[in-house]
N, C-alpha and C. Protein backbone atom coordinates (compact mmCIF):
# COMPACT_ATOMS: atom_id res chain seq x y z
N UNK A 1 13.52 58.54 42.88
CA UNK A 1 14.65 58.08 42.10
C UNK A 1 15.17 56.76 42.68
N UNK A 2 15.48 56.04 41.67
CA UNK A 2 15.95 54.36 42.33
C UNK A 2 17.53 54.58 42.67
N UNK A 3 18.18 53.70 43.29
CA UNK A 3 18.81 54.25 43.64
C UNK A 3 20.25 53.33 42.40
N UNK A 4 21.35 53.77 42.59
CA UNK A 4 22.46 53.13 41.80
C UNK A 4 22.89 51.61 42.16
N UNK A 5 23.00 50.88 41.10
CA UNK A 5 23.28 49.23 41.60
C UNK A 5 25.06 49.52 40.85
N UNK A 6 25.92 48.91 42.36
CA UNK A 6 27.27 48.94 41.69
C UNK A 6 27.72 47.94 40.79
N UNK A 7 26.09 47.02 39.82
CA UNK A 7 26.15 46.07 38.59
C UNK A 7 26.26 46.57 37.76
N UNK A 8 25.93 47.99 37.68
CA UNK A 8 25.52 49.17 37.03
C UNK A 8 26.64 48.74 35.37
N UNK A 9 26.18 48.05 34.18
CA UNK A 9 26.52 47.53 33.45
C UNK A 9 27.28 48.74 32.44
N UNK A 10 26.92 49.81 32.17
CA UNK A 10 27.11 51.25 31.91
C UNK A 10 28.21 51.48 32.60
N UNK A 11 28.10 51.49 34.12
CA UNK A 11 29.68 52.38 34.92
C UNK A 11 31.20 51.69 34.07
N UNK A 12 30.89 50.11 34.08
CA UNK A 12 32.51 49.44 33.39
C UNK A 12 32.33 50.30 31.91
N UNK A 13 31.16 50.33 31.21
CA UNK A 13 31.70 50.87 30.02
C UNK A 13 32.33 52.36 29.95
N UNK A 14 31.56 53.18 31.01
CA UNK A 14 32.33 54.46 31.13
C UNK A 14 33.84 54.77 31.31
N UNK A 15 33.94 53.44 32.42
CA UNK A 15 35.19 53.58 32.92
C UNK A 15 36.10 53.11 31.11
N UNK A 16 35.78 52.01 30.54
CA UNK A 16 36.59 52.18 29.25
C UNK A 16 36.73 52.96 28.68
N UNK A 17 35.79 53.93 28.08
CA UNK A 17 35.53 54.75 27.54
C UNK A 17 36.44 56.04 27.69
N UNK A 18 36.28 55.83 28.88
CA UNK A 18 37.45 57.34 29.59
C UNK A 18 38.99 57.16 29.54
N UNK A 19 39.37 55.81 29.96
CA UNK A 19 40.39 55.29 29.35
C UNK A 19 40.98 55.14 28.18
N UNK A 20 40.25 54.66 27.25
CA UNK A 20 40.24 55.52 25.83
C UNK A 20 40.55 56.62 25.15
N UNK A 21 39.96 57.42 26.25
CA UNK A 21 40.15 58.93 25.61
C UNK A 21 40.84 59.56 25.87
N UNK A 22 41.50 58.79 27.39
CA UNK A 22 43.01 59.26 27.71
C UNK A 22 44.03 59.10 27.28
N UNK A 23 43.89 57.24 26.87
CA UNK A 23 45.44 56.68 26.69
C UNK A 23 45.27 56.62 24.84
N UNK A 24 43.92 56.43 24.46
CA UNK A 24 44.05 55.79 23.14
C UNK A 24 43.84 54.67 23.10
N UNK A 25 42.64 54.26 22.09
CA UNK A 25 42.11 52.99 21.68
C UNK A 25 43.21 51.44 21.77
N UNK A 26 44.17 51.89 21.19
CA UNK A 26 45.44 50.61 20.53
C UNK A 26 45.95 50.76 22.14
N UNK A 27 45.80 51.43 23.31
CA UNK A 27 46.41 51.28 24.26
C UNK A 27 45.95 50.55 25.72
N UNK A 28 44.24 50.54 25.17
CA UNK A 28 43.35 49.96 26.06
C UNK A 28 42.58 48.87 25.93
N UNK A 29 42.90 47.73 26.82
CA UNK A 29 42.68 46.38 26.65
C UNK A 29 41.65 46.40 27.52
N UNK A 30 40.05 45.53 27.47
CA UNK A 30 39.23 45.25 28.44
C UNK A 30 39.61 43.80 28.49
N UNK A 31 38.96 43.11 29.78
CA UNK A 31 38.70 41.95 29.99
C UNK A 31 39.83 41.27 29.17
N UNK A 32 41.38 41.59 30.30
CA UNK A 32 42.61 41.51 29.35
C UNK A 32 43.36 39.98 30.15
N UNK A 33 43.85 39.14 29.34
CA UNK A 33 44.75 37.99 29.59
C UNK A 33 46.03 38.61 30.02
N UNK A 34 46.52 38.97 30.82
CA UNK A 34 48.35 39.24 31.21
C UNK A 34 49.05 37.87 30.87
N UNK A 35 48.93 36.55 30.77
CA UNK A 35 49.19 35.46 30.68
C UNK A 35 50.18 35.39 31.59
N UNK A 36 49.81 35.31 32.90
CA UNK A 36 50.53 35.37 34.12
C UNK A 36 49.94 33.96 34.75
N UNK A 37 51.05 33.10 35.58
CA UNK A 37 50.66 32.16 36.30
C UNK A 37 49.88 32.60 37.57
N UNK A 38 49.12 31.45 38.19
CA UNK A 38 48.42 31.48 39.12
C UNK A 38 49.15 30.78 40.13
N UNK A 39 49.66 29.71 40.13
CA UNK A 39 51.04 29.47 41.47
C UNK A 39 51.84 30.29 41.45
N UNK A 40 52.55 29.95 42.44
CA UNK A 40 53.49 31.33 43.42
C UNK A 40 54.61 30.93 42.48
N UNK A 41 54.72 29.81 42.63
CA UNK A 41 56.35 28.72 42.52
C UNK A 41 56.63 29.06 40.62
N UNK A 42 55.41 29.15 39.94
CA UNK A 42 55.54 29.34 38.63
C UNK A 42 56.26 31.18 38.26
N UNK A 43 56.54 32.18 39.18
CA UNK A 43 56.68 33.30 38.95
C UNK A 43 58.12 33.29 39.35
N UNK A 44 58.87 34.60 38.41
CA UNK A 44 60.24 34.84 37.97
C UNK A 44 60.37 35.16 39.67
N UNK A 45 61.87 34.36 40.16
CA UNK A 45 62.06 35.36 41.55
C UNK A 45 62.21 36.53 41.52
N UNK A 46 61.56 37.27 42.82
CA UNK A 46 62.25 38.85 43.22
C UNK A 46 61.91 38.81 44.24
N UNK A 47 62.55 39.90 45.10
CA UNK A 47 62.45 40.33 46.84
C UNK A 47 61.04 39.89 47.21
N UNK A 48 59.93 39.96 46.47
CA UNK A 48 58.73 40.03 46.66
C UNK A 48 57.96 38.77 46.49
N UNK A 49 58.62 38.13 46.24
CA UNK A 49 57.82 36.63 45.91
C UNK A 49 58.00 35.69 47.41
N UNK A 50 58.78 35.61 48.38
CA UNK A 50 58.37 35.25 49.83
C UNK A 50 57.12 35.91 50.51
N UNK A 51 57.00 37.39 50.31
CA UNK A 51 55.97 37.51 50.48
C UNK A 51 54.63 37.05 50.18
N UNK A 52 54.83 36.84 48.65
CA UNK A 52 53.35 36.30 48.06
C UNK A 52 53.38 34.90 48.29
N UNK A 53 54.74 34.16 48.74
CA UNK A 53 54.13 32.80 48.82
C UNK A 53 53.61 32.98 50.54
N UNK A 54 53.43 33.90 51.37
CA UNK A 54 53.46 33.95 52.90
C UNK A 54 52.20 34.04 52.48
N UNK A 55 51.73 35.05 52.10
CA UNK A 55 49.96 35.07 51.61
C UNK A 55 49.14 33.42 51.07
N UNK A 56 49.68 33.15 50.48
CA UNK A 56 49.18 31.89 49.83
C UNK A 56 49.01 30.69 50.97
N UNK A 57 50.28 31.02 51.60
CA UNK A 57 49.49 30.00 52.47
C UNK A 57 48.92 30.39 53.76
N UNK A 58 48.55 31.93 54.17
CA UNK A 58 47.69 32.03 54.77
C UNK A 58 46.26 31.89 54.43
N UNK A 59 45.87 32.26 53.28
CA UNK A 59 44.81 32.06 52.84
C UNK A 59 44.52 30.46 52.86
N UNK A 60 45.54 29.22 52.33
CA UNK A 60 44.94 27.99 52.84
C UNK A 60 44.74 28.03 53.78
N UNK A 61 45.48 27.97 55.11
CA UNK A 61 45.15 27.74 56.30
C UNK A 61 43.74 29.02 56.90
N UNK A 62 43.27 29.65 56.16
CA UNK A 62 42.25 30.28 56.68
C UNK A 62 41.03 29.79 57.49
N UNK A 63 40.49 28.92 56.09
CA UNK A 63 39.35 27.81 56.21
C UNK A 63 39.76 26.35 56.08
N UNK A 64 41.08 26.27 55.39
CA UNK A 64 41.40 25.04 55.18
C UNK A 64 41.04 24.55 53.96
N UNK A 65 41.31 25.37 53.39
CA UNK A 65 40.51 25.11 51.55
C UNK A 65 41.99 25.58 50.78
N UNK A 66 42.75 23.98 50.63
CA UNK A 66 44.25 24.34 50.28
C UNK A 66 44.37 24.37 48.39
N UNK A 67 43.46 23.26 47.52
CA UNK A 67 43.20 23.76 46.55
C UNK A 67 42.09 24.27 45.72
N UNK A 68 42.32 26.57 46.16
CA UNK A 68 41.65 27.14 45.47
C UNK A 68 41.73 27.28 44.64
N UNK A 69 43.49 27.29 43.54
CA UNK A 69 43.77 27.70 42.66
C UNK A 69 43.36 26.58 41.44
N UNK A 70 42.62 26.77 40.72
CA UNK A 70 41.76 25.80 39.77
C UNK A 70 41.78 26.09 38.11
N UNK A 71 42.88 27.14 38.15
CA UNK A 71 43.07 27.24 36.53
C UNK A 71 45.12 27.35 36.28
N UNK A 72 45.20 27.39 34.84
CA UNK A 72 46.83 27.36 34.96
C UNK A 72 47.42 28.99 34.99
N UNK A 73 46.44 29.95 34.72
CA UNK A 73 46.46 31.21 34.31
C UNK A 73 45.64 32.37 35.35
N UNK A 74 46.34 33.13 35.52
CA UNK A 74 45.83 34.14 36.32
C UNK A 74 44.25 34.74 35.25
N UNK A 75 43.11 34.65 35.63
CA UNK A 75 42.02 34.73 34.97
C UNK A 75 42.43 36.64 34.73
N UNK A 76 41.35 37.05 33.59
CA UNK A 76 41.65 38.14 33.06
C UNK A 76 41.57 39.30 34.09
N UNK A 77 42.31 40.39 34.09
CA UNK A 77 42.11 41.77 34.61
C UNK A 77 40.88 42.95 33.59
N UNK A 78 40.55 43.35 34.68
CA UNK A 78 39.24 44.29 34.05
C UNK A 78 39.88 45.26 33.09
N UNK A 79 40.80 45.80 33.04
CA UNK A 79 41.18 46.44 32.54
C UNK A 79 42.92 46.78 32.24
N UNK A 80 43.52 47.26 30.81
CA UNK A 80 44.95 46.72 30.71
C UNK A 80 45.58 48.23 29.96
N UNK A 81 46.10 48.87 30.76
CA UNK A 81 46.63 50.18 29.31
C UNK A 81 48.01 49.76 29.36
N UNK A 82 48.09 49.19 28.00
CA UNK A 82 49.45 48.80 27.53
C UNK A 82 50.83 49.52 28.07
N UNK A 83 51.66 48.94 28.88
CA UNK A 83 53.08 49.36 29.20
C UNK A 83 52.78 50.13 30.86
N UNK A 84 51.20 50.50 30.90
CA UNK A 84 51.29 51.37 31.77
C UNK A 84 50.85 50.97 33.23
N UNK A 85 49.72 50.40 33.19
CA UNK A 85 48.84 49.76 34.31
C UNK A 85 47.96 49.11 34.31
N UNK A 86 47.12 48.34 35.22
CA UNK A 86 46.36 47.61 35.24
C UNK A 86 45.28 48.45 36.24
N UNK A 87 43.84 48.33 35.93
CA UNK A 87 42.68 48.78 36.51
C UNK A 87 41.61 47.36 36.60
N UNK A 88 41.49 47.84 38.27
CA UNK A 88 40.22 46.95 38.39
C UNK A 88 39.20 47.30 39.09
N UNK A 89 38.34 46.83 38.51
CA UNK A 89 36.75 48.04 39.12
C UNK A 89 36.10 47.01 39.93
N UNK A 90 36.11 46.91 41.52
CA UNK A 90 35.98 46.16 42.39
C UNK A 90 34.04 46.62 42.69
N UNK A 91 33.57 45.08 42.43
CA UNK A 91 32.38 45.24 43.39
C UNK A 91 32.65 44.72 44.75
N UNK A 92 31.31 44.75 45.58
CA UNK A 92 31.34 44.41 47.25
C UNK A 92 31.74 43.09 47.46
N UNK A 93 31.54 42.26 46.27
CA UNK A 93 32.14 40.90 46.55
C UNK A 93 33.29 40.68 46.66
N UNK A 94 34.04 41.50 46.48
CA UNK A 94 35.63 42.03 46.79
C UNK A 94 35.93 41.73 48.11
N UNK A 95 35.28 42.37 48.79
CA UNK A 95 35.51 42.64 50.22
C UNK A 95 35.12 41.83 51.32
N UNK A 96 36.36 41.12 51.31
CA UNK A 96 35.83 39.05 52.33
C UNK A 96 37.12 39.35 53.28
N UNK A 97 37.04 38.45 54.43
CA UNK A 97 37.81 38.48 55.14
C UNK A 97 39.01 37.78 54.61
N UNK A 98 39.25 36.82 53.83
CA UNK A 98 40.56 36.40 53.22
C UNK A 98 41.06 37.38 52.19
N UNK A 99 40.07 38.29 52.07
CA UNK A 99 41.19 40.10 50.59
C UNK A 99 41.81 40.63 52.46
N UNK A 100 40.67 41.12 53.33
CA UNK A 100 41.55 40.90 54.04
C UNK A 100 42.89 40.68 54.50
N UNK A 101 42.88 39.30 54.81
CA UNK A 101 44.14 38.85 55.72
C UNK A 101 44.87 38.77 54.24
N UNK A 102 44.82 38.82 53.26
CA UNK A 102 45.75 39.05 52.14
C UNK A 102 46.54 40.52 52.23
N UNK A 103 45.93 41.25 52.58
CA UNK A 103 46.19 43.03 52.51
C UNK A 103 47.13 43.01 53.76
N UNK A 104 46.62 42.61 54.77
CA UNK A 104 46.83 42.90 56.27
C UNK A 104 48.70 42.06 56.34
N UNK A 105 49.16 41.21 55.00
CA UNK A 105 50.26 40.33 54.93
C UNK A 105 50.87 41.02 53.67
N UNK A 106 50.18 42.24 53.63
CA UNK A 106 51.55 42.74 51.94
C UNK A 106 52.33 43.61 52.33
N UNK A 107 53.68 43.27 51.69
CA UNK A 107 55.13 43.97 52.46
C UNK A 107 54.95 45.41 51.69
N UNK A 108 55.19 45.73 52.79
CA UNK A 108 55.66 47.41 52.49
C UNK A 108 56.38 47.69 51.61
N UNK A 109 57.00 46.77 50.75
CA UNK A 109 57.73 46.75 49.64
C UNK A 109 56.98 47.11 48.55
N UNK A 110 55.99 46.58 48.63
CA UNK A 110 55.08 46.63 47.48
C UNK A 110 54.19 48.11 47.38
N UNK A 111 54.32 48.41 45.88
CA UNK A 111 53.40 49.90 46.04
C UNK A 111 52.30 49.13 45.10
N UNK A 112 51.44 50.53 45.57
CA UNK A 112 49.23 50.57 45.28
C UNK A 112 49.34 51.21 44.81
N UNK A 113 48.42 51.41 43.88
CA UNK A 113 47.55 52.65 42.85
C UNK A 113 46.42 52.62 43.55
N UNK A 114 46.41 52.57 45.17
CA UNK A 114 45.03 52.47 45.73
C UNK A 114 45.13 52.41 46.98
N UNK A 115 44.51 53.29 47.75
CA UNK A 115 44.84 53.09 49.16
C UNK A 115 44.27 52.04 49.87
N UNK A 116 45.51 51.16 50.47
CA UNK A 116 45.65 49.87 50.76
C UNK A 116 44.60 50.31 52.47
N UNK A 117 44.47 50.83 52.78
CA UNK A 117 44.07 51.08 54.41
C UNK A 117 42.53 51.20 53.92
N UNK A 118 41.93 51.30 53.16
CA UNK A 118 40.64 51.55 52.88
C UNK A 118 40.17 50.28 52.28
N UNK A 119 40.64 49.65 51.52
CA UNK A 119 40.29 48.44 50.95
C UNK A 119 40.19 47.48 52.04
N UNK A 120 41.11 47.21 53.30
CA UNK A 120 41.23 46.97 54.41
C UNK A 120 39.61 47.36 55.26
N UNK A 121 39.84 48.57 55.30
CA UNK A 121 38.48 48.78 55.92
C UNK A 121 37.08 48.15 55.45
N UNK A 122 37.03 48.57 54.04
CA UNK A 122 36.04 47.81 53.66
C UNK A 122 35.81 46.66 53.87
N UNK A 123 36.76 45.63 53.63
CA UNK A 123 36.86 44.19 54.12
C UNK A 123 36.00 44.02 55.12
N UNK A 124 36.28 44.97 55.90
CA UNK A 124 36.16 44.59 57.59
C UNK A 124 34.56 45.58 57.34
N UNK A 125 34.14 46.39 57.07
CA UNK A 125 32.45 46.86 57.14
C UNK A 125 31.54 46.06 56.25
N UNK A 126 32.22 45.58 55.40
CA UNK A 126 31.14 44.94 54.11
C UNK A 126 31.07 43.29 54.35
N UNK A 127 32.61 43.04 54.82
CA UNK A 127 32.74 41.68 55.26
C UNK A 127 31.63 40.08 54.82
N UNK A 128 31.60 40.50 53.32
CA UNK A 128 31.09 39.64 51.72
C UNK A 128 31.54 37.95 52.31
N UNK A 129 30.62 37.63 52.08
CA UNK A 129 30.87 35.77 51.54
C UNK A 129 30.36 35.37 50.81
N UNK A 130 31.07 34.94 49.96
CA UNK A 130 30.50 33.98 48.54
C UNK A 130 31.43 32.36 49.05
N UNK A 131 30.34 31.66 48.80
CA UNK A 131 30.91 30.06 49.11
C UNK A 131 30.24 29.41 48.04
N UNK A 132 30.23 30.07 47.05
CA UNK A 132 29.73 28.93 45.87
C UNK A 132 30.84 29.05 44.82
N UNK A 133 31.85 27.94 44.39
CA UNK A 133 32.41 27.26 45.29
C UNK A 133 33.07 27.32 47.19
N UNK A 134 32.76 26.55 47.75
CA UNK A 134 33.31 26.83 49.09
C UNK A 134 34.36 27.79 49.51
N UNK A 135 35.43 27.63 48.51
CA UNK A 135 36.77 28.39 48.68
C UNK A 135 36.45 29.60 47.70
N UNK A 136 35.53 30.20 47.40
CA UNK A 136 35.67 31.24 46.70
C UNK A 136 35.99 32.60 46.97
N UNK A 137 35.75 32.80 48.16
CA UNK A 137 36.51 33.62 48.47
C UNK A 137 38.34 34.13 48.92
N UNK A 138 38.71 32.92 49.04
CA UNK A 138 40.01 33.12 48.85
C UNK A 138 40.77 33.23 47.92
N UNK A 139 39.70 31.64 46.45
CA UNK A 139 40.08 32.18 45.46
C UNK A 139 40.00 33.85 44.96
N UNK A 140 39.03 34.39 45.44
CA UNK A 140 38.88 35.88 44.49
C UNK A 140 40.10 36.35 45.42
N UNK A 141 40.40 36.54 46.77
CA UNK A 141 41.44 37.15 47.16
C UNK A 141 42.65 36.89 46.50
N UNK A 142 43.09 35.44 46.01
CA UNK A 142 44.34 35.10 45.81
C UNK A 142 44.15 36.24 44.22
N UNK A 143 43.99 35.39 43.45
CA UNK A 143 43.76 36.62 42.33
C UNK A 143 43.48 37.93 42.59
N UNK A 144 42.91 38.18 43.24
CA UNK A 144 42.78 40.11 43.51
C UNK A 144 44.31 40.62 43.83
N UNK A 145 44.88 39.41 44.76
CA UNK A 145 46.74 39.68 45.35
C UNK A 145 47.67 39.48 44.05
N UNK A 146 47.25 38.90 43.30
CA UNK A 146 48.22 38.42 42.02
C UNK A 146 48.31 39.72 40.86
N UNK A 147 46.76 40.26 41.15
CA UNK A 147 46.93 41.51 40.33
C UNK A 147 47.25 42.88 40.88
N UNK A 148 47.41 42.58 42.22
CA UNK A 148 48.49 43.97 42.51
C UNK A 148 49.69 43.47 42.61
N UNK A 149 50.15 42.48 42.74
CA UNK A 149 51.80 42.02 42.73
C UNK A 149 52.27 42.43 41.07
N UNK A 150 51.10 42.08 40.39
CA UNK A 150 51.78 41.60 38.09
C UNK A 150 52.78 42.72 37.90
N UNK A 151 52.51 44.13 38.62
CA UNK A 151 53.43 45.15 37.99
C UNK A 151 54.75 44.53 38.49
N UNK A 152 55.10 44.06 39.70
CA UNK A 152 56.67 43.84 40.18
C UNK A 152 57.07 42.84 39.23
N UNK A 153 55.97 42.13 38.06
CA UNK A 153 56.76 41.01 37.51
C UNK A 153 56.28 41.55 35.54
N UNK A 154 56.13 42.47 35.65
CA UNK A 154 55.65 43.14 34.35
C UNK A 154 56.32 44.54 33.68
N UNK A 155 56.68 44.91 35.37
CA UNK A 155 57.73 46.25 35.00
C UNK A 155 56.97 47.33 34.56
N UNK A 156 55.89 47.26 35.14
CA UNK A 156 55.08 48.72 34.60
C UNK A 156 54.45 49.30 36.05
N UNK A 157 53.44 50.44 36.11
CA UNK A 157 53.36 51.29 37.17
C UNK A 157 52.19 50.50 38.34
N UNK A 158 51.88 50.57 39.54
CA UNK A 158 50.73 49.96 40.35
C UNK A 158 49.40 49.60 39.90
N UNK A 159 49.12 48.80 40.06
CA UNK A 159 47.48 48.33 40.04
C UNK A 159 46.55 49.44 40.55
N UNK A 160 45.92 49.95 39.71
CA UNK A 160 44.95 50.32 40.40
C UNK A 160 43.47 50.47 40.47
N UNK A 161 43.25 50.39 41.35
CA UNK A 161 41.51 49.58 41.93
C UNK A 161 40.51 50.77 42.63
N UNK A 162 39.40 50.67 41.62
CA UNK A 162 38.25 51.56 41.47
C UNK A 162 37.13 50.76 42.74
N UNK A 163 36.28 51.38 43.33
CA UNK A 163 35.46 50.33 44.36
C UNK A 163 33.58 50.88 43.44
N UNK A 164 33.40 50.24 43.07
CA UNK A 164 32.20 50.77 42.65
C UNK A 164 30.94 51.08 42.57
N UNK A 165 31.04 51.15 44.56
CA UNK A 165 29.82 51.79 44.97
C UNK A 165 30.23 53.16 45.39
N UNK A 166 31.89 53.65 44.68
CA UNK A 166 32.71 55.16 45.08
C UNK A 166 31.82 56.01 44.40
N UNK A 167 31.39 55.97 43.14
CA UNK A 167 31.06 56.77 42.12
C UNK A 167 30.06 56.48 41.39
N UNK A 168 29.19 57.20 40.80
CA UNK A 168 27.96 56.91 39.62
C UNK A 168 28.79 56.97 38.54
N UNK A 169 29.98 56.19 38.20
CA UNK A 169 30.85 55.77 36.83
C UNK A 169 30.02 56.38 35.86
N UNK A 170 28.81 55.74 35.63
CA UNK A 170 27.76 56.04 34.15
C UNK A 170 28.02 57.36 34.25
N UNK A 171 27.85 58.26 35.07
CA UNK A 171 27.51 59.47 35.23
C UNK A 171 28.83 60.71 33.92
N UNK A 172 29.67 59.89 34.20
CA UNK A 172 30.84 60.73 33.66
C UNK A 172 30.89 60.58 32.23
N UNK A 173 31.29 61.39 31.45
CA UNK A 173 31.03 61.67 29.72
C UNK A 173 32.63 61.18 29.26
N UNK A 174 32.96 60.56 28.68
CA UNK A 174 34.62 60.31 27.85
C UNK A 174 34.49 62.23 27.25
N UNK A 175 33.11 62.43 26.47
CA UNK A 175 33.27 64.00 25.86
C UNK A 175 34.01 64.56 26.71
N UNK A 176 33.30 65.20 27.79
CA UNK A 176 33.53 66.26 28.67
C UNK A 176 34.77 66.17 29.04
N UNK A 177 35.63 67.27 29.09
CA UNK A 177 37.16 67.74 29.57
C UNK A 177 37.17 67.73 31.38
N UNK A 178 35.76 68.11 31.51
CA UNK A 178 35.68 68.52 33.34
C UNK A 178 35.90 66.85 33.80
N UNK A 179 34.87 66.37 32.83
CA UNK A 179 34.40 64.53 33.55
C UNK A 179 35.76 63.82 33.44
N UNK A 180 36.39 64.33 31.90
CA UNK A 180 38.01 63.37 32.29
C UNK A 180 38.73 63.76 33.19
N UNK A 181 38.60 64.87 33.93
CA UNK A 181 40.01 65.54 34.52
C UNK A 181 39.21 64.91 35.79
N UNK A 182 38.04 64.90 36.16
CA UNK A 182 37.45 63.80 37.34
C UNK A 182 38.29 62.95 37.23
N UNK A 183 37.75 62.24 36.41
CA UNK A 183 38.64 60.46 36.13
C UNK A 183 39.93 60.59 36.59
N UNK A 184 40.71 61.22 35.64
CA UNK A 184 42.18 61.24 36.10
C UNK A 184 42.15 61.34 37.53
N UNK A 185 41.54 62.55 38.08
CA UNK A 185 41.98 62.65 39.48
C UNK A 185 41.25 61.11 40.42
N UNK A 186 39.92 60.68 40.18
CA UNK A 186 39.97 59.50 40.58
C UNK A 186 40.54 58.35 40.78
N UNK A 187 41.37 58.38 39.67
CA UNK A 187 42.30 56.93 39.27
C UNK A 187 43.93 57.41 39.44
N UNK A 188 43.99 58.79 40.11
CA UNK A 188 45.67 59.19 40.43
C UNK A 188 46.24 59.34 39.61
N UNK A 189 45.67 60.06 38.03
CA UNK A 189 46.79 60.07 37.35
C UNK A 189 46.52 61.36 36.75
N UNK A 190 46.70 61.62 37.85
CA UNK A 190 46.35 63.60 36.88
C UNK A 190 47.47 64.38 37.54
């Protein structure tokens, strides 16, 4: 048997699929625009926005790659259930030392739909570089940080983030009652 690639083009559709069958079609957005800024300075104040500008500029001073941010718009989230949350189904390219030192700088203020100590870990075992562009990895961190901050500026429940070498995704049926009540319990909402 070959073994599972977490490209696995099938697992994102499952994961919609199941979402679907939870929340309802009109409630589930893929490959969704929040039309959220990508500077710090462009977002409504709250308690939480010193923090995210403390991140931002750790990540410049990482490598020294001060402009990553290269669009006007926070690029799309994998996944959007209207009013409720945001889902993102993380491959290994996720996991760079600037998601890292992004994680290792988020205030305790802030709540996860994902345990923040494991994503951490991974960082640090999988420890990914993509440098095409040079700064790309901070860019993916800065955005990966923007989409667990959107709920404090959206008013809806935590981000939460699937890793997708966790699960054979394909594997699970939207049919099956057993495979959704998986899901739910996978994604914390059961």
């Amino acid at each position: 048997m070959r073994k599972h690639s977490e490209r696995c083009k099938e697992c994102k559709v499952r994961v919609f699929e199941l979402l679907v069958k939870i929340y309802g079609q009109e409630n589930v957005l893929e490959n969704h625009n929040l039309q959220l800024p990508n500077k710090v300075e462009q977002f409504k104040p709250n308690d939480l926005n010193p923090n995210l500008e403390n991140i931002f500029h750790q990540l410049q001073k990482y490598r020294e790659h001060a402009e990553f941010v290269r669009s006007k718009r926070l690029p799309n989230v994998d996944y959007f259930v209207k009013d409720k949350f945001i889902l993102e189904f993380d491959e290994s390219q996720h996991f760079t030392k600037p998601r890292l030192l992004a994680l290792e700088n988020y205030s305790d203020k802030l709540s996860l739909g994902y345990k923040k100590e494991k994503w951490m870990e991974l960082c640090e075992k999988l420890n990914k570089k993509d440098n095409d562009p040079p700064f790309r990895d901070e860019q993916r961190a800065w955005y990966d940080t923007l989409r667990d901050f959107a709920p404090t500026f959206l008013g809806i429940k935590p981000t939460i983030r699937l890793f997708a070498s966790d699960y054979v995704w394909c594997s699970l049926d939207a049919n099956k009652k057993d495979d959704i009540e998986i899901f739910k319990e996978l994604i914390g909402q059961k």
